[in-house]
N, C-alpha and C. Protein backbone atom coordinates (compact mmCIF):
# COMPACT_ATOMS: atom_id res chain seq x y z
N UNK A 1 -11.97 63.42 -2.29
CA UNK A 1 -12.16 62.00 -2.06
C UNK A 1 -13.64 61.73 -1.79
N UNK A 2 -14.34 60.74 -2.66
CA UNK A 2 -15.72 60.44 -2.26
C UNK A 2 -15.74 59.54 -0.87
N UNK A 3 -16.78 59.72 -0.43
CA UNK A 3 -17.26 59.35 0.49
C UNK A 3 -18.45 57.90 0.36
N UNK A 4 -18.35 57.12 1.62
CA UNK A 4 -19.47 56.08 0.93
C UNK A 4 -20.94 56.68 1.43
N UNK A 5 -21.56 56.41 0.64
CA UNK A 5 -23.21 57.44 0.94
C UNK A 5 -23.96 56.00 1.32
N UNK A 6 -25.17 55.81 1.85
CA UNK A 6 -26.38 55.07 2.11
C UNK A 6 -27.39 55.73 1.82
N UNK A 7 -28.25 54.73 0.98
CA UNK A 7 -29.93 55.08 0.88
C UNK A 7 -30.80 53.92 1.12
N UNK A 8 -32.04 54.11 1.33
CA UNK A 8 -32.71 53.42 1.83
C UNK A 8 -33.97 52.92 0.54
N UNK A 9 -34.64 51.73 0.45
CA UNK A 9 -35.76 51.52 0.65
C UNK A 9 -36.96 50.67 0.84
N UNK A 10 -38.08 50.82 1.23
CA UNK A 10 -38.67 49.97 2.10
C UNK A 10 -39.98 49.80 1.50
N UNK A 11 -40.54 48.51 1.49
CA UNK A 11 -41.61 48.17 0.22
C UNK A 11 -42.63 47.37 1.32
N UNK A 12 -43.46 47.87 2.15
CA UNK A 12 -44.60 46.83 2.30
C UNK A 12 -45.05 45.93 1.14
N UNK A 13 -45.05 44.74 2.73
CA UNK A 13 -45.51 43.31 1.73
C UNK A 13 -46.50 43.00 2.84
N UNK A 14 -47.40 41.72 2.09
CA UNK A 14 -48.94 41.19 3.11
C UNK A 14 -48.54 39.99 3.27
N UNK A 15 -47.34 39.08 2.63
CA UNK A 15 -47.30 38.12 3.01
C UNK A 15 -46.55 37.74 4.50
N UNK A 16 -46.29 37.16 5.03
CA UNK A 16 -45.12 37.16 6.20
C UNK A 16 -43.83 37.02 6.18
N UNK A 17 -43.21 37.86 6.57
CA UNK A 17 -41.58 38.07 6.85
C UNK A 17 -40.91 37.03 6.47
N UNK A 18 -41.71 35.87 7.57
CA UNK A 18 -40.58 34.27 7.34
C UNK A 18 -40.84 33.98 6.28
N UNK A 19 -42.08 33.94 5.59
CA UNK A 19 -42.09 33.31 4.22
C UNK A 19 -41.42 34.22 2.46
N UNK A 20 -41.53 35.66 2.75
CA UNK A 20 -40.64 36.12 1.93
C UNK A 20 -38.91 35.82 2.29
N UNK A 21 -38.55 36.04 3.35
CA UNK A 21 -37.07 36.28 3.99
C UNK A 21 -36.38 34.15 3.48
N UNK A 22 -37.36 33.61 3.47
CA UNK A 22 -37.16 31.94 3.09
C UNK A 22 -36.98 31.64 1.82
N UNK A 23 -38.07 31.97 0.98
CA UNK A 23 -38.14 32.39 -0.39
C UNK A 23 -36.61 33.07 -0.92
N UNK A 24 -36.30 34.33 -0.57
CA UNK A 24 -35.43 34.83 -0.71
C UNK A 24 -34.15 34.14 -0.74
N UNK A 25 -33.79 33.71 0.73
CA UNK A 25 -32.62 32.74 1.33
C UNK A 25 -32.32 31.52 0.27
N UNK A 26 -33.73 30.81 0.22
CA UNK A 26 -33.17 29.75 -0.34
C UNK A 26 -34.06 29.08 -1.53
N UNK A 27 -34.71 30.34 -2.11
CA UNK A 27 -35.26 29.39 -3.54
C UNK A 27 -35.23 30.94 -4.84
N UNK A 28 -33.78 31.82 -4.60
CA UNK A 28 -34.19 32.56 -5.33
C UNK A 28 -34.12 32.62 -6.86
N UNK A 29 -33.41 31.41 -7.30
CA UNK A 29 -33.69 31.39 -8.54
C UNK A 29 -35.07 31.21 -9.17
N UNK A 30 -35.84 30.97 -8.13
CA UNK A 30 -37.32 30.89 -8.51
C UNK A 30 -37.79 31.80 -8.83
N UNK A 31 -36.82 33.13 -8.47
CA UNK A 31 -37.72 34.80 -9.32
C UNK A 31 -37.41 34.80 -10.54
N UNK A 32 -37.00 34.12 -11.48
CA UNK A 32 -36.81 33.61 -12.58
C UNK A 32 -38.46 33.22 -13.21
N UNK A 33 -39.10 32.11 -12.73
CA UNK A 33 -40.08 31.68 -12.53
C UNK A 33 -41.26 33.69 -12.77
N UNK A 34 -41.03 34.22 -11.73
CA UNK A 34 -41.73 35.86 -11.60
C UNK A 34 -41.26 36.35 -12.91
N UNK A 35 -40.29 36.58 -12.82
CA UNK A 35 -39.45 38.04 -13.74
C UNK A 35 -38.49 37.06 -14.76
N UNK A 36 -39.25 36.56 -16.06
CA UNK A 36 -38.48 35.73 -16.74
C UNK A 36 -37.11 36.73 -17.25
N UNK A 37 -37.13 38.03 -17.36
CA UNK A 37 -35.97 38.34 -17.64
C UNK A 37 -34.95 38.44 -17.05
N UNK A 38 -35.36 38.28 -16.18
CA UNK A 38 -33.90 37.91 -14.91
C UNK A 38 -33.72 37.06 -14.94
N UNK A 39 -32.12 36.89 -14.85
CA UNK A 39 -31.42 35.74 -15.07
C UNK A 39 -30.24 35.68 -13.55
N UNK A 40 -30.65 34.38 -12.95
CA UNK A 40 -29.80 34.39 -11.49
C UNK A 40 -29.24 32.98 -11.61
N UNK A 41 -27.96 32.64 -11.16
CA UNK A 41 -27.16 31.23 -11.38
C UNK A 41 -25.91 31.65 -10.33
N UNK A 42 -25.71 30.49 -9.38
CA UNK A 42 -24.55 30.20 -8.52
C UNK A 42 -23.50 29.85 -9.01
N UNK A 43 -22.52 30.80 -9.23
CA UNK A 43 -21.12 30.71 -9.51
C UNK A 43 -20.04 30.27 -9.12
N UNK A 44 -20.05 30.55 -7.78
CA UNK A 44 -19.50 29.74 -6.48
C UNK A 44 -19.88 29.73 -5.68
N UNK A 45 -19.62 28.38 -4.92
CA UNK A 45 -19.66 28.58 -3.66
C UNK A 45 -21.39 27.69 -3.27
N UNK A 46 -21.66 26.89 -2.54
CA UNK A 46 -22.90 26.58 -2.59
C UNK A 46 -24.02 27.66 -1.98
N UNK A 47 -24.99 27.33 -2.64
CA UNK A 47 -25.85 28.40 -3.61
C UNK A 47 -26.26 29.24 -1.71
N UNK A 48 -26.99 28.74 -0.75
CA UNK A 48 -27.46 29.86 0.35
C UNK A 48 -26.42 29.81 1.34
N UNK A 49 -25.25 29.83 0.90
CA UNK A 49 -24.19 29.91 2.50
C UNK A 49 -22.95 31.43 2.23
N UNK A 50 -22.72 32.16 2.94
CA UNK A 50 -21.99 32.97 3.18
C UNK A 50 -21.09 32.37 2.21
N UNK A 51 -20.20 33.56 1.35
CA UNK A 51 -19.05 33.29 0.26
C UNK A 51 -19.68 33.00 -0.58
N UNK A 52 -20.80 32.60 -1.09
CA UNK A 52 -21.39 32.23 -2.43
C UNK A 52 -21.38 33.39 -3.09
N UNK A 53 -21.21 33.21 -4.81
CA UNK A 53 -21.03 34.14 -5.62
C UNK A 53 -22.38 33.97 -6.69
N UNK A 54 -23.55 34.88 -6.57
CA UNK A 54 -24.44 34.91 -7.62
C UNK A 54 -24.17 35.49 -8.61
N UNK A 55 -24.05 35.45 -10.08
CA UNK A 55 -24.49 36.42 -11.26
C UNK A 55 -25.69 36.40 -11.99
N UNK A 56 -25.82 37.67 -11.62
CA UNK A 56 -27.20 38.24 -11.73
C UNK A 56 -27.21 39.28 -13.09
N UNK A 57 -27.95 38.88 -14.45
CA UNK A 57 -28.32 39.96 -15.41
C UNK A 57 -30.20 39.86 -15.60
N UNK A 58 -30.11 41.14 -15.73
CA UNK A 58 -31.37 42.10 -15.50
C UNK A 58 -31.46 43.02 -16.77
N UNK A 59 -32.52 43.90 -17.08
CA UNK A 59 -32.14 44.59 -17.81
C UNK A 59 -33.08 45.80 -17.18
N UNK A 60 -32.23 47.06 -17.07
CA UNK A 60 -32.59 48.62 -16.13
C UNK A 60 -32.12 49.71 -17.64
N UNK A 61 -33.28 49.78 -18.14
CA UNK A 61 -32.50 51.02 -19.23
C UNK A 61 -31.53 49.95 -20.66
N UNK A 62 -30.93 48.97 -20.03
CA UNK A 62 -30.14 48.43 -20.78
C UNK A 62 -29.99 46.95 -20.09
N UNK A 63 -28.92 46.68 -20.86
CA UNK A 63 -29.05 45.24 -19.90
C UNK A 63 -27.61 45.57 -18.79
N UNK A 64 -28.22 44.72 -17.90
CA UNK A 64 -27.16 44.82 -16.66
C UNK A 64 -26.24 43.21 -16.20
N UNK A 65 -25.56 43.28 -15.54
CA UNK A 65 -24.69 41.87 -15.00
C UNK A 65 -23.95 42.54 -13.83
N UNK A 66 -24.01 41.81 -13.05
CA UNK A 66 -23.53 41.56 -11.40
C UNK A 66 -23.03 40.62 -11.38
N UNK A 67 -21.87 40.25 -9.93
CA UNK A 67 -22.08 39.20 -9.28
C UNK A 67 -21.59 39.68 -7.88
N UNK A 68 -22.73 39.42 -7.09
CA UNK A 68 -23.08 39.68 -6.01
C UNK A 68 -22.05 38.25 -4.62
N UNK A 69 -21.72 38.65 -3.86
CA UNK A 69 -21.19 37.50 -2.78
C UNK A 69 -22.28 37.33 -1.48
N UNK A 70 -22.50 36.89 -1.26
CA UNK A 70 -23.32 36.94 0.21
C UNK A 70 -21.97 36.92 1.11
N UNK A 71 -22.47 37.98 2.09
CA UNK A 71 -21.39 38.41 3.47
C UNK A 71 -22.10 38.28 4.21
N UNK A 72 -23.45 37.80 4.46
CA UNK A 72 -23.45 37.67 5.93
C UNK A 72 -25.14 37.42 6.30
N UNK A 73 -25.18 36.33 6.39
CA UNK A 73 -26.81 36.01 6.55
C UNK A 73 -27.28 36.18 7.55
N UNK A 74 -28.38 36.63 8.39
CA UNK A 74 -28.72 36.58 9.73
C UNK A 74 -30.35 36.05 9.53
N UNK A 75 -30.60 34.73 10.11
CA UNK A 75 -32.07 34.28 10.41
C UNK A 75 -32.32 35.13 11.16
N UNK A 76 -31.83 35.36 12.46
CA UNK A 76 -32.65 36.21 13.27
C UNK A 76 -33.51 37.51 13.27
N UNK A 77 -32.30 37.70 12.44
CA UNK A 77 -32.83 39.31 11.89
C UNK A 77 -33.55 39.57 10.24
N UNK A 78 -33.67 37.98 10.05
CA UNK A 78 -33.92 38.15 8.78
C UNK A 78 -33.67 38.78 7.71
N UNK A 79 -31.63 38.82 7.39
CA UNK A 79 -31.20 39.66 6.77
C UNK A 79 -30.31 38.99 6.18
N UNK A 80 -29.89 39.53 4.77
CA UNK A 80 -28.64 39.17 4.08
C UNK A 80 -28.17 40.48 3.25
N UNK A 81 -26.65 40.38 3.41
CA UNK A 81 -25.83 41.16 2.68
C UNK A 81 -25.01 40.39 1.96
N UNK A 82 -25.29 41.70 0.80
CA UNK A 82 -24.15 41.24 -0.31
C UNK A 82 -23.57 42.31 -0.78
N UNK A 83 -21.95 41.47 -1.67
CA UNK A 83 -21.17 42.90 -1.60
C UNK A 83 -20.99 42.72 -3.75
N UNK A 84 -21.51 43.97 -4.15
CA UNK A 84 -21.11 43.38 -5.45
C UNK A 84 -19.87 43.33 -5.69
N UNK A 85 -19.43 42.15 -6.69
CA UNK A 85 -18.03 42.41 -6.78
C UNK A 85 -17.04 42.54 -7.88
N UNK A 86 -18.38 42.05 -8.95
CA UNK A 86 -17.85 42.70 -10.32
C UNK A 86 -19.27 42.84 -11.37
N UNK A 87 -19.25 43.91 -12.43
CA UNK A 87 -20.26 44.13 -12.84
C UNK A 87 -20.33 45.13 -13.30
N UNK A 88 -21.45 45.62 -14.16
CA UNK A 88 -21.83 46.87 -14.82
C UNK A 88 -21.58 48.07 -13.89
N UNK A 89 -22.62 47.87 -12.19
CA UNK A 89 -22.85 48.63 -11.43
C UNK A 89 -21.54 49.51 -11.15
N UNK A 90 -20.26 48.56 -10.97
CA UNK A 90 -19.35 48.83 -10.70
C UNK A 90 -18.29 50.06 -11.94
N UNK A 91 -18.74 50.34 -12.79
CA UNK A 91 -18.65 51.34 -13.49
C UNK A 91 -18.86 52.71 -13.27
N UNK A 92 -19.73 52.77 -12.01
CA UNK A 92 -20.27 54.08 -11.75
C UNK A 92 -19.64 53.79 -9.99
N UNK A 93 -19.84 53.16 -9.30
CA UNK A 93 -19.59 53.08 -7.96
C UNK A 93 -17.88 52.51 -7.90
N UNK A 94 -17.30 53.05 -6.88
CA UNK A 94 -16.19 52.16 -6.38
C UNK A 94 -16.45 50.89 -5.49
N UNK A 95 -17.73 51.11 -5.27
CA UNK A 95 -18.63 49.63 -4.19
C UNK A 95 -19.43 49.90 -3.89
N UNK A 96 -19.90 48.64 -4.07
CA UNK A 96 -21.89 48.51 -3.71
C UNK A 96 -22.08 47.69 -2.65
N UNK A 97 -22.77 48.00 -1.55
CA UNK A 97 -23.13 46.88 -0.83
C UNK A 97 -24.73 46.92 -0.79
N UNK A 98 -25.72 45.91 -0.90
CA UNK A 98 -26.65 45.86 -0.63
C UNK A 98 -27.15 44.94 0.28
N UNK A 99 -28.10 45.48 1.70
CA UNK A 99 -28.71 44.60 2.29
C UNK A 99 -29.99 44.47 2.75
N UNK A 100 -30.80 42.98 2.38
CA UNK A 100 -31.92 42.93 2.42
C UNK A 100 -31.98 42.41 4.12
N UNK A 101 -33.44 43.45 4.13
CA UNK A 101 -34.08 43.11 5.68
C UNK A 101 -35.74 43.12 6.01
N UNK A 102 -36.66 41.47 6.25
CA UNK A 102 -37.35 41.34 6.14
C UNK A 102 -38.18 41.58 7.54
N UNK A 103 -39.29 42.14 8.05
CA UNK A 103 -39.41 43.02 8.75
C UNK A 103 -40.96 43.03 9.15
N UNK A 104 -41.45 42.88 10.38
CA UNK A 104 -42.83 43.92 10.72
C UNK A 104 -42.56 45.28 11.46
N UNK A 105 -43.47 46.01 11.22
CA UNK A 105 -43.28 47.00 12.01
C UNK A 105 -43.66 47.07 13.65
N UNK A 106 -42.93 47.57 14.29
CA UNK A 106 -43.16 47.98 15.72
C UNK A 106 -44.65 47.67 15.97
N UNK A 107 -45.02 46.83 17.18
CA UNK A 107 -46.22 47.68 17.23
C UNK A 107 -47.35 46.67 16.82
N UNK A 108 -47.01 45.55 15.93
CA UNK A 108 -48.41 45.22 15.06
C UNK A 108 -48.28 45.85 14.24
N UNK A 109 -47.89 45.93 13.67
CA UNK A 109 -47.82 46.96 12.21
C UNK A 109 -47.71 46.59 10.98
N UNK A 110 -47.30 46.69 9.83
CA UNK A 110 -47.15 45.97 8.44
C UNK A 110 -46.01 45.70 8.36
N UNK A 111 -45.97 44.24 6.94
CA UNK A 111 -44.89 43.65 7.46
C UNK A 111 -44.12 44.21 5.64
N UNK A 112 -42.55 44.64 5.79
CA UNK A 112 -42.02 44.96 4.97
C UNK A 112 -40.75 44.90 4.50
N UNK A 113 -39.90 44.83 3.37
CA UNK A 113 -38.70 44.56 2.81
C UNK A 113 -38.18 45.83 2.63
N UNK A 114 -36.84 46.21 3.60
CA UNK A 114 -35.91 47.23 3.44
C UNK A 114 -34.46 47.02 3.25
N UNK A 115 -34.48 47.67 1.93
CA UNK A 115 -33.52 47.39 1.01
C UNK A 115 -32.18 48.49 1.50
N UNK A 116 -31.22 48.45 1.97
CA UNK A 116 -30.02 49.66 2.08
C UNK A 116 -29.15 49.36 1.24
N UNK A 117 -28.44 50.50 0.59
CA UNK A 117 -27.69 50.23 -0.38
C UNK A 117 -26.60 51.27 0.25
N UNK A 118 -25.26 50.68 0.44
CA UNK A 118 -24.05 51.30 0.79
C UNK A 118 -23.05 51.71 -0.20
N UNK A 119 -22.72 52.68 -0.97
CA UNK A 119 -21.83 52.83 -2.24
C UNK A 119 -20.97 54.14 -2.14
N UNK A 120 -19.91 54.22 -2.84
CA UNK A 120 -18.92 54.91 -3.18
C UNK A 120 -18.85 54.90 -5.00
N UNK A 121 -19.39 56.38 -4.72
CA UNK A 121 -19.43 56.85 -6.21
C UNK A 121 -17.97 57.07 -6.77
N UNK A 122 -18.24 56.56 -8.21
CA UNK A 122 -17.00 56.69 -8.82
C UNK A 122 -16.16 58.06 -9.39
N UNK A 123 -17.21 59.04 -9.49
CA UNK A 123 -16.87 60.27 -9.56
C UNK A 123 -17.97 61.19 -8.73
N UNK A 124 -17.83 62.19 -8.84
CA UNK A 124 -19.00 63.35 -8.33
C UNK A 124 -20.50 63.51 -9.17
N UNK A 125 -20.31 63.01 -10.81
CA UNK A 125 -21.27 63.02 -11.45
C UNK A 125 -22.25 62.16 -11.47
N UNK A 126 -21.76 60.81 -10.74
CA UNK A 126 -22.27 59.76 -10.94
C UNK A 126 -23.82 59.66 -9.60
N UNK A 127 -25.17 59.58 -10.60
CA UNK A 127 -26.45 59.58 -9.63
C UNK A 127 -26.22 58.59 -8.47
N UNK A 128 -27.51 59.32 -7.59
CA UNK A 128 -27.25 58.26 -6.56
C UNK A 128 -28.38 56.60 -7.00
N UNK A 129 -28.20 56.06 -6.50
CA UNK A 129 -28.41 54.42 -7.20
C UNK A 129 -30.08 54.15 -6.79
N UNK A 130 -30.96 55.28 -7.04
CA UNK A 130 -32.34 55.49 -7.07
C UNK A 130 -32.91 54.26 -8.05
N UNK A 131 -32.52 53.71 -9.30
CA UNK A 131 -33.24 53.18 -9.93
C UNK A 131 -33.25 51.60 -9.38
N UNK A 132 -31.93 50.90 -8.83
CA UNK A 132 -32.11 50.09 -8.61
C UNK A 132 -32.96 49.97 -7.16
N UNK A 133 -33.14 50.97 -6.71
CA UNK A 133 -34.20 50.76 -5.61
C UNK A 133 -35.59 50.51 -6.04
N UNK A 134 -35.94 51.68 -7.19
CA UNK A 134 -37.00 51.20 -7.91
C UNK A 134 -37.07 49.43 -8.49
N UNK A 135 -36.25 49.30 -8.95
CA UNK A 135 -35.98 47.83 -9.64
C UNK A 135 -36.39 46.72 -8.45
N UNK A 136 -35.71 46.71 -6.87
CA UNK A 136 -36.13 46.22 -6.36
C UNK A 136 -37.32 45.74 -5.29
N UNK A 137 -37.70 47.43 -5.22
CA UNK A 137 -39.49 47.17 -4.83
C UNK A 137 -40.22 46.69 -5.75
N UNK A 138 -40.06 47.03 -7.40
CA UNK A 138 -40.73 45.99 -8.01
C UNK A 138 -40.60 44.68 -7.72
N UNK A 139 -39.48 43.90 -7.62
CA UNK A 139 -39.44 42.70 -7.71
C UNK A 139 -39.94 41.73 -6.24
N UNK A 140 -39.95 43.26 -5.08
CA UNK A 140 -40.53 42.92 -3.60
C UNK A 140 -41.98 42.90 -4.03
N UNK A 141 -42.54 43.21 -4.53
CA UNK A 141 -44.06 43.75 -4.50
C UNK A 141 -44.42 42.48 -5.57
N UNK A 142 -43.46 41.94 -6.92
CA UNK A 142 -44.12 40.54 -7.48
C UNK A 142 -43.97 39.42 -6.72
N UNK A 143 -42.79 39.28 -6.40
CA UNK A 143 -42.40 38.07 -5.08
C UNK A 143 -43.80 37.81 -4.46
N UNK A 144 -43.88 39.18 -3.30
CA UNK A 144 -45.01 39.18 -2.44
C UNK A 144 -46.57 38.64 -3.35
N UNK A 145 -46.71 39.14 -4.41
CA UNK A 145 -48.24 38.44 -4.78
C UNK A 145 -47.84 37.29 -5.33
N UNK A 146 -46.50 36.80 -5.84
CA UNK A 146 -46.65 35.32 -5.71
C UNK A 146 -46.87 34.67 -4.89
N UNK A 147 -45.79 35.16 -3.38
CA UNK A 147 -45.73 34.39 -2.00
C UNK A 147 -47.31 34.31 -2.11
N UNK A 148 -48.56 35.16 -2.28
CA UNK A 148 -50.06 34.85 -1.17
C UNK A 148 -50.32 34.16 -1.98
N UNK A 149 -50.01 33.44 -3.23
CA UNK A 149 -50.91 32.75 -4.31
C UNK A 149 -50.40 31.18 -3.82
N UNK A 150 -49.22 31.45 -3.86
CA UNK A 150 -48.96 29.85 -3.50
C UNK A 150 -48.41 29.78 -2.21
């Protein structure tokens, strides 16, 4: 019986927490605008409130399609989870959860986007979900030099 595994990852950004973690929350079809090949549209549910259903196609190697739910927003902590709930991904995983968390470090420190990804592989062969981590520090790291431009 598989087990659900977690990985991590974490992308310094220069802009500020509130203004990526806002961006994010509530204008993300605007990474559309960044990354014309991404394609993001509200399916259900109104578009930044818990229960909303995004579908999301991308293309990683091939082209991809999601649709992601938001479970659980936190301003405070500047975090949202989502659980995918149908999709390509879901071919290889029995479940994906991903959650974004916008962040300075301890201390005075730099401020950064850490991505955890919670999944249950669908078999033993199936990699662990490394690329879409790659996929999404890219898209942390264009966000971020949009956020300082405008």
């Amino acid at each position: 019986m598989a087990q659900v595994a977690k990985t991590e990852v974490k992308t310094e950004i220069k802009c500020s927490p509130e203004k990526f973690y806002e961006f994010y929350k509530n204008n993300l079809k605007g990474l559309t605008t960044i990354f014309p090949n991404i394609i993001i549209k509200t399916i259900e549910g109104d578009e930044n409130c818990v229960g909303s259903v995004r579908l999301w196609k991308f293309n990683l190697e091939k082209p991809v399609s999601a649709k992601l739910k938001i479970e659980e927003i936190n301003d405070e902590k500047k975090s949202i989870t989502y659980n995918i709930t149908e999709g390509d991904i879901l071919e290889l995983y029995k479940s994906f959860m991903a959650k974004l968390e916008v962040k300075k470090e301890e201390g005075g420190g730099n401020n950064f986007v850490k991505w955890t990804y919670e999944f249950e592989k669908a078999h033993e062969g199936v990699p662990n979900p490394d690329h879409y981590g790659d996929l999404t520090s890219l898209i942390c790291k264009g966000l971020d030099g949009y956020l300082l431009l405008h």
